[in-house]
PDB file of N, CA and C in Angstrom:
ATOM      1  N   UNK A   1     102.149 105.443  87.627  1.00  0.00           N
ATOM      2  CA  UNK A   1     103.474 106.003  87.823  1.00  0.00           C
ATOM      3  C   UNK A   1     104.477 104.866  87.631  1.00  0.00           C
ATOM      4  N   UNK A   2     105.728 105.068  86.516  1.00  0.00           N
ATOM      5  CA  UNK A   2     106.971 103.893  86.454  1.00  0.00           C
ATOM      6  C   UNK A   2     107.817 104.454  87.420  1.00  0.00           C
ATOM      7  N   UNK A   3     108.270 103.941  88.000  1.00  0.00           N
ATOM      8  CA  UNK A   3     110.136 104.005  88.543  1.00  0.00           C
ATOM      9  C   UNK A   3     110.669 102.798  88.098  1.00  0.00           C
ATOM     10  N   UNK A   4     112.160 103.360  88.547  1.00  0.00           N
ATOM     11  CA  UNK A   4     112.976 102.396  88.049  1.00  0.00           C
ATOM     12  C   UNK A   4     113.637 101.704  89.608  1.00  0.00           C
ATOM     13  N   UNK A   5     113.539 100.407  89.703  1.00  0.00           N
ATOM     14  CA  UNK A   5     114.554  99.810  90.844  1.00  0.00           C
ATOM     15  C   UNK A   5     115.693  99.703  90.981  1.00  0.00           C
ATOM     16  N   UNK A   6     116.225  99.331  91.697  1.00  0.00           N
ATOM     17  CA  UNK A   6     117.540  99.280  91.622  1.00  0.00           C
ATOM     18  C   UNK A   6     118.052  98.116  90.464  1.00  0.00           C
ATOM     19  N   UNK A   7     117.822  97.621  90.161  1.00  0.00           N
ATOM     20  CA  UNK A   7     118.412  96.427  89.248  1.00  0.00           C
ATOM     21  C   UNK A   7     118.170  97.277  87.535  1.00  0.00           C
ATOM     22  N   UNK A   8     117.357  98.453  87.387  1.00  0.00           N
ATOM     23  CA  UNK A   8     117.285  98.887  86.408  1.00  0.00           C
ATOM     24  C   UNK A   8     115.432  98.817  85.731  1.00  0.00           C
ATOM     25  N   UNK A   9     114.939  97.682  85.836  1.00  0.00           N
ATOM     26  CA  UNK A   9     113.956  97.131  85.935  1.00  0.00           C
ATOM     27  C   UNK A   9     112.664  98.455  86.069  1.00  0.00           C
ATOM     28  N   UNK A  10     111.543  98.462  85.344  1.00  0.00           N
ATOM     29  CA  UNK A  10     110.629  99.590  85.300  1.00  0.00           C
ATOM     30  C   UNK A  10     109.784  99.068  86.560  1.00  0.00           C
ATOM     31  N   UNK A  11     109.208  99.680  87.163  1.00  0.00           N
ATOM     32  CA  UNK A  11     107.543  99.294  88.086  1.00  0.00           C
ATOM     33  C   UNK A  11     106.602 100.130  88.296  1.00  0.00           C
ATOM     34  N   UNK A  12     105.903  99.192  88.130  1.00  0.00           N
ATOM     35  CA  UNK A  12     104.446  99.766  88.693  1.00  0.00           C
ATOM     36  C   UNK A  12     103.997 100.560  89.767  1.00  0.00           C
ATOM     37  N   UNK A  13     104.028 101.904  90.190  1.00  0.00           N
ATOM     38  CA  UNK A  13     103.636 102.647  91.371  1.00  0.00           C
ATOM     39  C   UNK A  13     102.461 103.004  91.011  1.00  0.00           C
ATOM     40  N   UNK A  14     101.534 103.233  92.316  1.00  0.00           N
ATOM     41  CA  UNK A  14     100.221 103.680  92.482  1.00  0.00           C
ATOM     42  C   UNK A  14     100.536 105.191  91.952  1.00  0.00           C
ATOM     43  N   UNK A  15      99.477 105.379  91.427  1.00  0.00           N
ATOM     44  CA  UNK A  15      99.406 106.914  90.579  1.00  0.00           C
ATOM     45  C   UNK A  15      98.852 107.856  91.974  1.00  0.00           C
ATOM     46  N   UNK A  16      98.144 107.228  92.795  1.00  0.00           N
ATOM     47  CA  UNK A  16      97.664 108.409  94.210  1.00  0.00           C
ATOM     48  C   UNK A  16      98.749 108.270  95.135  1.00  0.00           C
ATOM     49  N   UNK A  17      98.965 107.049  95.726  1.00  0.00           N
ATOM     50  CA  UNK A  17      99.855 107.209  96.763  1.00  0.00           C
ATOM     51  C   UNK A  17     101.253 107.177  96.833  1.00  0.00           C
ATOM     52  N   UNK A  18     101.787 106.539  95.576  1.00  0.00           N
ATOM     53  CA  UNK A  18     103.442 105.878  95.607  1.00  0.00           C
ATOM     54  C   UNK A  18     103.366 104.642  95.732  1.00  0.00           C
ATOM     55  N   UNK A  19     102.338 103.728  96.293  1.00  0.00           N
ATOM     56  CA  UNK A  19     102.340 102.723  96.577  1.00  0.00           C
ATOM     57  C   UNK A  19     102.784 101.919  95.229  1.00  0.00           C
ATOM     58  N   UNK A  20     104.077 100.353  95.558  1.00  0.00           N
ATOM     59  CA  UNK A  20     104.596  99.775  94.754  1.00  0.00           C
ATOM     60  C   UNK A  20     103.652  98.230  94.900  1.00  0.00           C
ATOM     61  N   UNK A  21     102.422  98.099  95.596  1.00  0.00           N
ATOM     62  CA  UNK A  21     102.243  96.726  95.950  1.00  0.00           C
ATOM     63  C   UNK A  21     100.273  96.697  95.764  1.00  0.00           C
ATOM     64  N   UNK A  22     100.068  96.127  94.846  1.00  0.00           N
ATOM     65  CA  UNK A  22      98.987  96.163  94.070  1.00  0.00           C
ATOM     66  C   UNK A  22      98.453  94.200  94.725  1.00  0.00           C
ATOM     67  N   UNK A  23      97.013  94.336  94.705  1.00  0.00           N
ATOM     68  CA  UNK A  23      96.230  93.381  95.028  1.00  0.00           C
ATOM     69  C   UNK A  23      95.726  92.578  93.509  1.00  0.00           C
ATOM     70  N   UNK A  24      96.268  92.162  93.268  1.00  0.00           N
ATOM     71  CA  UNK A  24      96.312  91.419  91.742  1.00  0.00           C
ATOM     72  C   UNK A  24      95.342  90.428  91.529  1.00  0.00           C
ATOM     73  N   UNK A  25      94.655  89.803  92.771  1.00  0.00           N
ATOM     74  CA  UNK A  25      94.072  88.785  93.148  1.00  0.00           C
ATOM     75  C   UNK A  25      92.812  88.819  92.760  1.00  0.00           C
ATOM     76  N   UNK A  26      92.030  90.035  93.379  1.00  0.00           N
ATOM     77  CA  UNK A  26      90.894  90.553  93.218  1.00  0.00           C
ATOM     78  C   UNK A  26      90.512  91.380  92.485  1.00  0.00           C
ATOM     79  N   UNK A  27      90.954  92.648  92.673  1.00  0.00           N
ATOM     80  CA  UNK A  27      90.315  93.896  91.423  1.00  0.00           C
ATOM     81  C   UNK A  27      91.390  94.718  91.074  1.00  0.00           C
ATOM     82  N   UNK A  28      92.710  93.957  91.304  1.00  0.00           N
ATOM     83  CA  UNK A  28      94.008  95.246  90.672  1.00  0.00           C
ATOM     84  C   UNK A  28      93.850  96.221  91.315  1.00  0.00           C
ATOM     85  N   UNK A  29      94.124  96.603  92.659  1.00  0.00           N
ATOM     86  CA  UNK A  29      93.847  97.466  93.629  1.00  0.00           C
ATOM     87  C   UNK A  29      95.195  97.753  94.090  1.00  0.00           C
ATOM     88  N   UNK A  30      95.206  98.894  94.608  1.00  0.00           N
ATOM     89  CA  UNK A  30      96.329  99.195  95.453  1.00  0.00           C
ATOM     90  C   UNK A  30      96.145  98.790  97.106  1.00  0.00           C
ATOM     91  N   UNK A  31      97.357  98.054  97.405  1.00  0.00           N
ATOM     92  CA  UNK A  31      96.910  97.844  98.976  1.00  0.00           C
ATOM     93  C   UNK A  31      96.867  98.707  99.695  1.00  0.00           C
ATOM     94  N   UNK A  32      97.829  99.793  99.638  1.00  0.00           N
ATOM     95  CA  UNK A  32      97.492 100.916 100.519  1.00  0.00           C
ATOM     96  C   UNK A  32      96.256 101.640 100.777  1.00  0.00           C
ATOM     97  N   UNK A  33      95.818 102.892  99.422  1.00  0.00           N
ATOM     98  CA  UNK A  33      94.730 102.953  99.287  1.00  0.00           C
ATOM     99  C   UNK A  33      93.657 102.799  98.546  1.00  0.00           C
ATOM    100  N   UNK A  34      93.865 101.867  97.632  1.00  0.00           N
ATOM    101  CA  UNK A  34      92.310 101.116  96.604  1.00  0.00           C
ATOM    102  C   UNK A  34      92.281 101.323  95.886  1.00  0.00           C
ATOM    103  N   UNK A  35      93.264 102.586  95.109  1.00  0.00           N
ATOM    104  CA  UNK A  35      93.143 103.179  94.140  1.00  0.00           C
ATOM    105  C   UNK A  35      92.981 102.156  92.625  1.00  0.00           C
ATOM    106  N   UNK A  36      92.307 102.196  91.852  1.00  0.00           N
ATOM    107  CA  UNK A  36      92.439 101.152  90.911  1.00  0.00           C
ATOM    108  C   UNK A  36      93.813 101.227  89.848  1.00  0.00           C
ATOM    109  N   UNK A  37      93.835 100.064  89.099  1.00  0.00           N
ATOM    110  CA  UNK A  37      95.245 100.005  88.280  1.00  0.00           C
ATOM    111  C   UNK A  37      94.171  99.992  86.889  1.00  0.00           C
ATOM    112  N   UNK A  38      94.593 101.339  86.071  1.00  0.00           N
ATOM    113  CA  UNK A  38      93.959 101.278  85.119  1.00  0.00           C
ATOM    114  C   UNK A  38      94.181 100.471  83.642  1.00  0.00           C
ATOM    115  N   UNK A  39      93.976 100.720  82.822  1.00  0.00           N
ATOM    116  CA  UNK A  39      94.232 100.473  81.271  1.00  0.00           C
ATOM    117  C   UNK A  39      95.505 101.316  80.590  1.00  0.00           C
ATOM    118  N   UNK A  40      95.412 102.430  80.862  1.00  0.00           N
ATOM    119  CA  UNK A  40      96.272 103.388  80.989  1.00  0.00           C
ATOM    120  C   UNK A  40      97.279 103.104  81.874  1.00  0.00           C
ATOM    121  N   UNK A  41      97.531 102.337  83.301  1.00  0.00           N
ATOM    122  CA  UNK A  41      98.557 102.253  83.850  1.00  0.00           C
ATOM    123  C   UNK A  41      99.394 101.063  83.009  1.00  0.00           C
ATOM    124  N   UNK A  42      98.092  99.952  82.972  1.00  0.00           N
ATOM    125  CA  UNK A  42      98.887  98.425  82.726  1.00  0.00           C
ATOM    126  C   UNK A  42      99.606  98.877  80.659  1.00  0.00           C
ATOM    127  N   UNK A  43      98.763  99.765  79.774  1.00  0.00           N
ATOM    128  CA  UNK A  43      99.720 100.236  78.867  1.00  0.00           C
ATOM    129  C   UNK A  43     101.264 100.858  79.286  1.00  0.00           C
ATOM    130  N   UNK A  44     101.422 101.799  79.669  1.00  0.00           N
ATOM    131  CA  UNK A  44     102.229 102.375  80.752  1.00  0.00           C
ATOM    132  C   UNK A  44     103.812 101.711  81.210  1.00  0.00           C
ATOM    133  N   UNK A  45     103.329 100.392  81.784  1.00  0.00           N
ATOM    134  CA  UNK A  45     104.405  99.136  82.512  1.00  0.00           C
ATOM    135  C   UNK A  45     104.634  98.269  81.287  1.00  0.00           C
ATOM    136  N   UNK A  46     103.636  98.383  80.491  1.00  0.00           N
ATOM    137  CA  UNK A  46     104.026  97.283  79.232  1.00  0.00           C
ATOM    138  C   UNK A  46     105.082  98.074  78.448  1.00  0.00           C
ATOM    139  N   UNK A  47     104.533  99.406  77.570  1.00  0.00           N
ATOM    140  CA  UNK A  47     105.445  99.928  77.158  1.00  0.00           C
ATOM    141  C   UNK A  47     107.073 100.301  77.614  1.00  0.00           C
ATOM    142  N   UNK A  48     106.921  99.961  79.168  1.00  0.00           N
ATOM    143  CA  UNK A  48     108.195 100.108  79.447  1.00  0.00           C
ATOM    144  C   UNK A  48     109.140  98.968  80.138  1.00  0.00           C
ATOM    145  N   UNK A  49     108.070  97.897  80.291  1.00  0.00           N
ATOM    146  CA  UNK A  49     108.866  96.769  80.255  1.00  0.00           C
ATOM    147  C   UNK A  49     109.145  96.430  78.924  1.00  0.00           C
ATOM    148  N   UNK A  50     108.816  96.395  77.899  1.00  0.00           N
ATOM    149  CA  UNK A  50     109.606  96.616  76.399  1.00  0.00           C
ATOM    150  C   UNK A  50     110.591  96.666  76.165  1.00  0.00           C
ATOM    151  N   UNK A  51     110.935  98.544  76.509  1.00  0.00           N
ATOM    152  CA  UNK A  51     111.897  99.090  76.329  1.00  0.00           C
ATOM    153  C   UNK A  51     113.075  98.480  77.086  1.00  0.00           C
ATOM    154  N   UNK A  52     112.518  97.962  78.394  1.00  0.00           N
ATOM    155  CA  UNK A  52     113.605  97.493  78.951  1.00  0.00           C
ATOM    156  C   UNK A  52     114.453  96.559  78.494  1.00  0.00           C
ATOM    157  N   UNK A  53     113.282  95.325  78.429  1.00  0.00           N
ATOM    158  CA  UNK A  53     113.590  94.192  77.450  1.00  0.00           C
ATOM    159  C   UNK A  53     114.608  94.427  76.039  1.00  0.00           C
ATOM    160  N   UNK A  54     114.196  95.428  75.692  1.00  0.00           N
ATOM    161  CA  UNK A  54     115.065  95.885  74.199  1.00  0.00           C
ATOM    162  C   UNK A  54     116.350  96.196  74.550  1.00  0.00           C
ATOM    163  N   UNK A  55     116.316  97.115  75.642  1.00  0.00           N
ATOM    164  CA  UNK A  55     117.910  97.703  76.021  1.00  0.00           C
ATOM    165  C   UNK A  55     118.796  96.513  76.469  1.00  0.00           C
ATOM    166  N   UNK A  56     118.172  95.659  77.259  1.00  0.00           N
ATOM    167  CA  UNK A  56     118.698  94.385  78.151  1.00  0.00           C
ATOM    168  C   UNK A  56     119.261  93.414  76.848  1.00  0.00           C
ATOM    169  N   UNK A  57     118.090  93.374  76.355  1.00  0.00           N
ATOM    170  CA  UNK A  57     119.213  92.308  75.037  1.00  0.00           C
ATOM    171  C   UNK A  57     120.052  92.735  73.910  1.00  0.00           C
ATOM    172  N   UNK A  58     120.280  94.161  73.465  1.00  0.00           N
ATOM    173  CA  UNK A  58     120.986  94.998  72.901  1.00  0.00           C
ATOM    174  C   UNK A  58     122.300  95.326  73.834  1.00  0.00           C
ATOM    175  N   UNK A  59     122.134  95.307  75.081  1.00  0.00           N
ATOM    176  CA  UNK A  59     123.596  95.553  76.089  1.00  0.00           C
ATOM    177  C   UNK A  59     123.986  94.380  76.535  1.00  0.00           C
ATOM    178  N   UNK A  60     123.457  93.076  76.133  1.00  0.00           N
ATOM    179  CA  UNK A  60     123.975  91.606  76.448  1.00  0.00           C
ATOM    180  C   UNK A  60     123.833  90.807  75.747  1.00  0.00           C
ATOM    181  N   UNK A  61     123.592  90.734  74.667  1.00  0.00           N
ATOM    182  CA  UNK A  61     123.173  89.943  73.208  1.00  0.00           C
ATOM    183  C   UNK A  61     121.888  89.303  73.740  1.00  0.00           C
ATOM    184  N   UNK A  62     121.386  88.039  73.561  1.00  0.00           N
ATOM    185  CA  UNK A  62     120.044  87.281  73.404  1.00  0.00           C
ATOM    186  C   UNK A  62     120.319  86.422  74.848  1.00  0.00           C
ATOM    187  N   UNK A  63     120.778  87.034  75.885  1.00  0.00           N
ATOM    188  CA  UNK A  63     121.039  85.716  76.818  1.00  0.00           C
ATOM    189  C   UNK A  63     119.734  85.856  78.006  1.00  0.00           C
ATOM    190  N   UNK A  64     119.158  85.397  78.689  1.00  0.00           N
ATOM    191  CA  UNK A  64     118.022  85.634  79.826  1.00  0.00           C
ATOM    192  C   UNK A  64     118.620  86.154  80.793  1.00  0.00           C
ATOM    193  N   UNK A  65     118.682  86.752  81.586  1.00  0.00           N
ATOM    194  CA  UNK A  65     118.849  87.333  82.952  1.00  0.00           C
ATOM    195  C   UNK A  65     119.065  86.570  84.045  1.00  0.00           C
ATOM    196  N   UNK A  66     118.608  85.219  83.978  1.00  0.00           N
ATOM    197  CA  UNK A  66     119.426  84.349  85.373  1.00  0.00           C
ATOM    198  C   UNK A  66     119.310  82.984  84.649  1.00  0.00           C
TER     199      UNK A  66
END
């Protein structure tokens, strides 16, 4: 699941629970409930951190964000 944050920015939500906070460390897990982060999710956040990326430097020319 993507949402968007407040800053505009896409993320990563757990596809079972909502959960925004993944165990990255070990097996790409959700901390809440375990659910795994698939192939299909991590395509998913890429494709739309992209897009973001594209819109962000098309609405501000080539500059970085901080």
């Amino acid at each position: 699941m993507i949402f968007t944050n407040p800053a505009g920015a896409p993320e990563l939500a757990c596809d079972q629970c909502g959960c925004r906070w993944f165990d990255r460390t070990a097996a790409e897990t959700c901390y809440e409930c375990g659910a795994p982060v698939t192939d299909e999710n991590r395509a998913e956040i890429a494709a739309a951190l992209a897009e973001f990326e594209a819109r962000r430097l098309n609405n501000k020319g080539n500059k970085p964000c901080n």
